[in-house]
N, C-alpha and C. Protein backbone atom coordinates (compact mmCIF):
# COMPACT_ATOMS: atom_id res chain seq x y z
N UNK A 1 17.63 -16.47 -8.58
CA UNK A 1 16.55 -16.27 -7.64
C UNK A 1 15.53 -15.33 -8.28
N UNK A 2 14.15 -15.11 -8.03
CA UNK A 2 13.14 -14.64 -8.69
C UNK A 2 12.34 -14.52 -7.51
N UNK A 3 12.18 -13.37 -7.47
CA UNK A 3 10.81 -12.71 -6.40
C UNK A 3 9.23 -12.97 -6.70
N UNK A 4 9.02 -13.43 -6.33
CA UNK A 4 7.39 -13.56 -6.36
C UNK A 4 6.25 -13.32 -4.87
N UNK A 5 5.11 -13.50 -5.12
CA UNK A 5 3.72 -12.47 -4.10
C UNK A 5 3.40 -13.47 -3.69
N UNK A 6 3.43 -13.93 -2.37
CA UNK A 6 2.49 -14.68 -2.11
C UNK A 6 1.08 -14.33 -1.69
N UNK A 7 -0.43 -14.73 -1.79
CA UNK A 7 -1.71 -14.15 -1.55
C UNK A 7 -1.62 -12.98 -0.88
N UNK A 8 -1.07 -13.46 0.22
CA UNK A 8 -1.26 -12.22 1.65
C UNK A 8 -0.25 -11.25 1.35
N UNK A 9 0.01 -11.03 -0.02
CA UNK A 9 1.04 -9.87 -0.26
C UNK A 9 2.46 -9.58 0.04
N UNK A 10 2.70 -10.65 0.76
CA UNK A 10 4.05 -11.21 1.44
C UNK A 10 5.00 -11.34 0.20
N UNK A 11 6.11 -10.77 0.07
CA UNK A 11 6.96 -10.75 -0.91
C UNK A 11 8.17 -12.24 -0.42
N UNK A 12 8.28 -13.20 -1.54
CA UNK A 12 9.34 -14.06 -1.55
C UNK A 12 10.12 -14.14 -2.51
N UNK A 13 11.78 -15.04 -2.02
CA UNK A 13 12.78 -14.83 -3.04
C UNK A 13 12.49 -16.61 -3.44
N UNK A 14 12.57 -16.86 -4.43
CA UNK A 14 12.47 -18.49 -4.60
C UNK A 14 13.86 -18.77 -5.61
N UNK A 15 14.32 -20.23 -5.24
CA UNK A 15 15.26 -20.29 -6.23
C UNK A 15 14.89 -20.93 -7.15
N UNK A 16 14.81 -20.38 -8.30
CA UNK A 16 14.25 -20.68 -9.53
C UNK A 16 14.12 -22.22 -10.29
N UNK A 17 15.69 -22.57 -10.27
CA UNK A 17 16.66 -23.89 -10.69
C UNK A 17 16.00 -24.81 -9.51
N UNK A 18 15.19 -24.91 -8.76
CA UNK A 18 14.91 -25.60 -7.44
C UNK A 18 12.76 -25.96 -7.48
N UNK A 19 12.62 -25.07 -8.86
CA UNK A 19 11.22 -24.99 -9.61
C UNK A 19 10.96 -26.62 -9.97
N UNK A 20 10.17 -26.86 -9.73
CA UNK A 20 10.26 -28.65 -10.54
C UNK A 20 8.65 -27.95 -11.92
N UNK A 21 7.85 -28.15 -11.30
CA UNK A 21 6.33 -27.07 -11.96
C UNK A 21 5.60 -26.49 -11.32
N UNK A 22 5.10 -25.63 -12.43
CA UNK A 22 4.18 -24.37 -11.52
C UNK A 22 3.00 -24.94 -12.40
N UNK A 23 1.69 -24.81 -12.28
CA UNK A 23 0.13 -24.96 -12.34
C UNK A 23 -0.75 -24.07 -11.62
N UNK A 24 -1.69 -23.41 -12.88
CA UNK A 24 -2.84 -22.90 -12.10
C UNK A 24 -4.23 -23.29 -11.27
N UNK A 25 -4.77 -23.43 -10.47
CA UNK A 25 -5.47 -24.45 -10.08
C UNK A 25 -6.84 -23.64 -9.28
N UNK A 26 -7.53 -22.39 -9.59
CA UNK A 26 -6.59 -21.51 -10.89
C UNK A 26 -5.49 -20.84 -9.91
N UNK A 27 -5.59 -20.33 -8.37
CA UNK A 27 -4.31 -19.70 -8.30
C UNK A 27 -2.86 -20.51 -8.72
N UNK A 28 -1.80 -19.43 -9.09
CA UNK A 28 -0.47 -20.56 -9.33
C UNK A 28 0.25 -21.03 -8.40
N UNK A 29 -0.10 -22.25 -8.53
CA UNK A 29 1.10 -22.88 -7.48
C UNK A 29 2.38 -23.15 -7.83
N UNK A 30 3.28 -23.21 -7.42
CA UNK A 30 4.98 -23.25 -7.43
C UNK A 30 5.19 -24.33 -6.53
N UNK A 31 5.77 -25.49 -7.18
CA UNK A 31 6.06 -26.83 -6.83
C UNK A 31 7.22 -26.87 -6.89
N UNK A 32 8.08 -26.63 -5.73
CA UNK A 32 9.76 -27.14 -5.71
C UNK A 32 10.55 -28.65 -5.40
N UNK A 33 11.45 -28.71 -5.56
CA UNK A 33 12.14 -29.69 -5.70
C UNK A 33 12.01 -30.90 -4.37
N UNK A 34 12.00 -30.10 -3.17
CA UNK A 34 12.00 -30.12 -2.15
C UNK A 34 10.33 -31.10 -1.96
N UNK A 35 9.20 -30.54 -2.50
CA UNK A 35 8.14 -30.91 -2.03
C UNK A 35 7.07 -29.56 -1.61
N UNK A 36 7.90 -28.73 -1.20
CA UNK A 36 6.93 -27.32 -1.02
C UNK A 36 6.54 -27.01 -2.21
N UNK A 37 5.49 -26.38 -1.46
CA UNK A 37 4.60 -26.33 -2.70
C UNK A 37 4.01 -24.68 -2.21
N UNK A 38 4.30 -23.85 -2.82
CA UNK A 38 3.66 -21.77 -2.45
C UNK A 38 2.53 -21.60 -3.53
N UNK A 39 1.56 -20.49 -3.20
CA UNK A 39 0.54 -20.23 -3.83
C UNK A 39 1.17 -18.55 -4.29
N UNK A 40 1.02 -18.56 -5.30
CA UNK A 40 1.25 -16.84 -5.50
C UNK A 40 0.61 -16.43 -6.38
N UNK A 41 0.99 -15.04 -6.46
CA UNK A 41 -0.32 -13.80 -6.92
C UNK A 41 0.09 -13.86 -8.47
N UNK A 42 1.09 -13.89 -8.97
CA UNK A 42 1.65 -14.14 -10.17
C UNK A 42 1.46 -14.72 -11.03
N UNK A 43 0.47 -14.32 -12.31
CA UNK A 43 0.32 -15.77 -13.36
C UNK A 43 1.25 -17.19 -13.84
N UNK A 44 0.82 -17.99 -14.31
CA UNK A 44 2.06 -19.24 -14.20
C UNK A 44 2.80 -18.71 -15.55
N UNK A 45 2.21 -17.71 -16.79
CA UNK A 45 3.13 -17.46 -17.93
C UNK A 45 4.16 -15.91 -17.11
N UNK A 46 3.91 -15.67 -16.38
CA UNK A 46 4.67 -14.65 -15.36
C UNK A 46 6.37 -15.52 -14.65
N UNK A 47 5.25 -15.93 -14.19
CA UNK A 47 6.22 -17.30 -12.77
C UNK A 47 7.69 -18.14 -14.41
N UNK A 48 7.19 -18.28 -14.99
CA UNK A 48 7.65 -19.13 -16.11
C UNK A 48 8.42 -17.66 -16.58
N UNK A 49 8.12 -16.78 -17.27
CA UNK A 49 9.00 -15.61 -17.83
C UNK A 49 10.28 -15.78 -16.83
N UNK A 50 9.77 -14.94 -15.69
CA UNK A 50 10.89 -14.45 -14.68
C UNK A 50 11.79 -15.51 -14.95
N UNK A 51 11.49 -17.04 -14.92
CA UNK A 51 12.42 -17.94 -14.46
C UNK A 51 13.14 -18.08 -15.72
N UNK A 52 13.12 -17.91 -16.60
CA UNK A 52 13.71 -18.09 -17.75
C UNK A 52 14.84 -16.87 -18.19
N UNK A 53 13.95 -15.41 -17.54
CA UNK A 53 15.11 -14.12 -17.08
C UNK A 53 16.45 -15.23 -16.49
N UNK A 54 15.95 -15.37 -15.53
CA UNK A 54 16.91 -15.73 -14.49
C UNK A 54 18.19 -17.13 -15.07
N UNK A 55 17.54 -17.39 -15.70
CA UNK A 55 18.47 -19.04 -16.53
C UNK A 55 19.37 -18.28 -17.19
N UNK A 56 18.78 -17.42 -18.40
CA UNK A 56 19.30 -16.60 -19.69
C UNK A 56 20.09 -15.39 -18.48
N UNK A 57 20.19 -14.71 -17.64
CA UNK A 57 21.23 -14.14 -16.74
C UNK A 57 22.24 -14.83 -16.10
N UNK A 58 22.16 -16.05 -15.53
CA UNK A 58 23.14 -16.94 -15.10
C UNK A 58 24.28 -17.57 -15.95
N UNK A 59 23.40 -17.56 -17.27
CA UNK A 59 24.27 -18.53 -18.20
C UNK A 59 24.84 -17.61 -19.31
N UNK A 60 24.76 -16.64 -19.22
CA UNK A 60 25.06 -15.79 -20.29
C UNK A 60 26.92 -15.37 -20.12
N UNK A 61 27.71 -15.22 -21.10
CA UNK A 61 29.33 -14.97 -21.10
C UNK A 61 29.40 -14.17 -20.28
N UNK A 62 31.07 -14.41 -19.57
CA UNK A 62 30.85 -12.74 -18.62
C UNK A 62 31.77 -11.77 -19.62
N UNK A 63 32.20 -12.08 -20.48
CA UNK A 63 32.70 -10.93 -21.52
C UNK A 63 31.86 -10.65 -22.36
N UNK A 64 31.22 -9.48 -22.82
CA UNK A 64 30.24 -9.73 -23.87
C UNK A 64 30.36 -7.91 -24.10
């Protein structure tokens, strides 16, 4: 899961793995799997980092 802003400053949790694409248009939109589609305050190389945090944390050994 990855937190992101929506315009009105409204803080959301999105599930990342549930991302299909994000595009700036120019704000970034976040296109999920589902069909929703959120506008947020967050650049799309932002929106794209976090989600890749979040892959590389999930998948990583739990002995290490």
């Amino acid at each position: 899961m990855i937190t992101l802003t929506r315009l009105n400053g409204q803080t959301l949790v999105v599930n990342a793995e549930k991302i299909r694409y994000v595009e700036a248009t120019p704000d970034t939109l976040v296109c999920c799997e589902s069909g929703e589609k959120l506008l947020v305050r967050e650049p799309v190389q932002e929106v794209v980092r976090r989600a890749i945090e979040y892959a590389r944390l999930i998948r990583r050994p739990l002995t290490e």
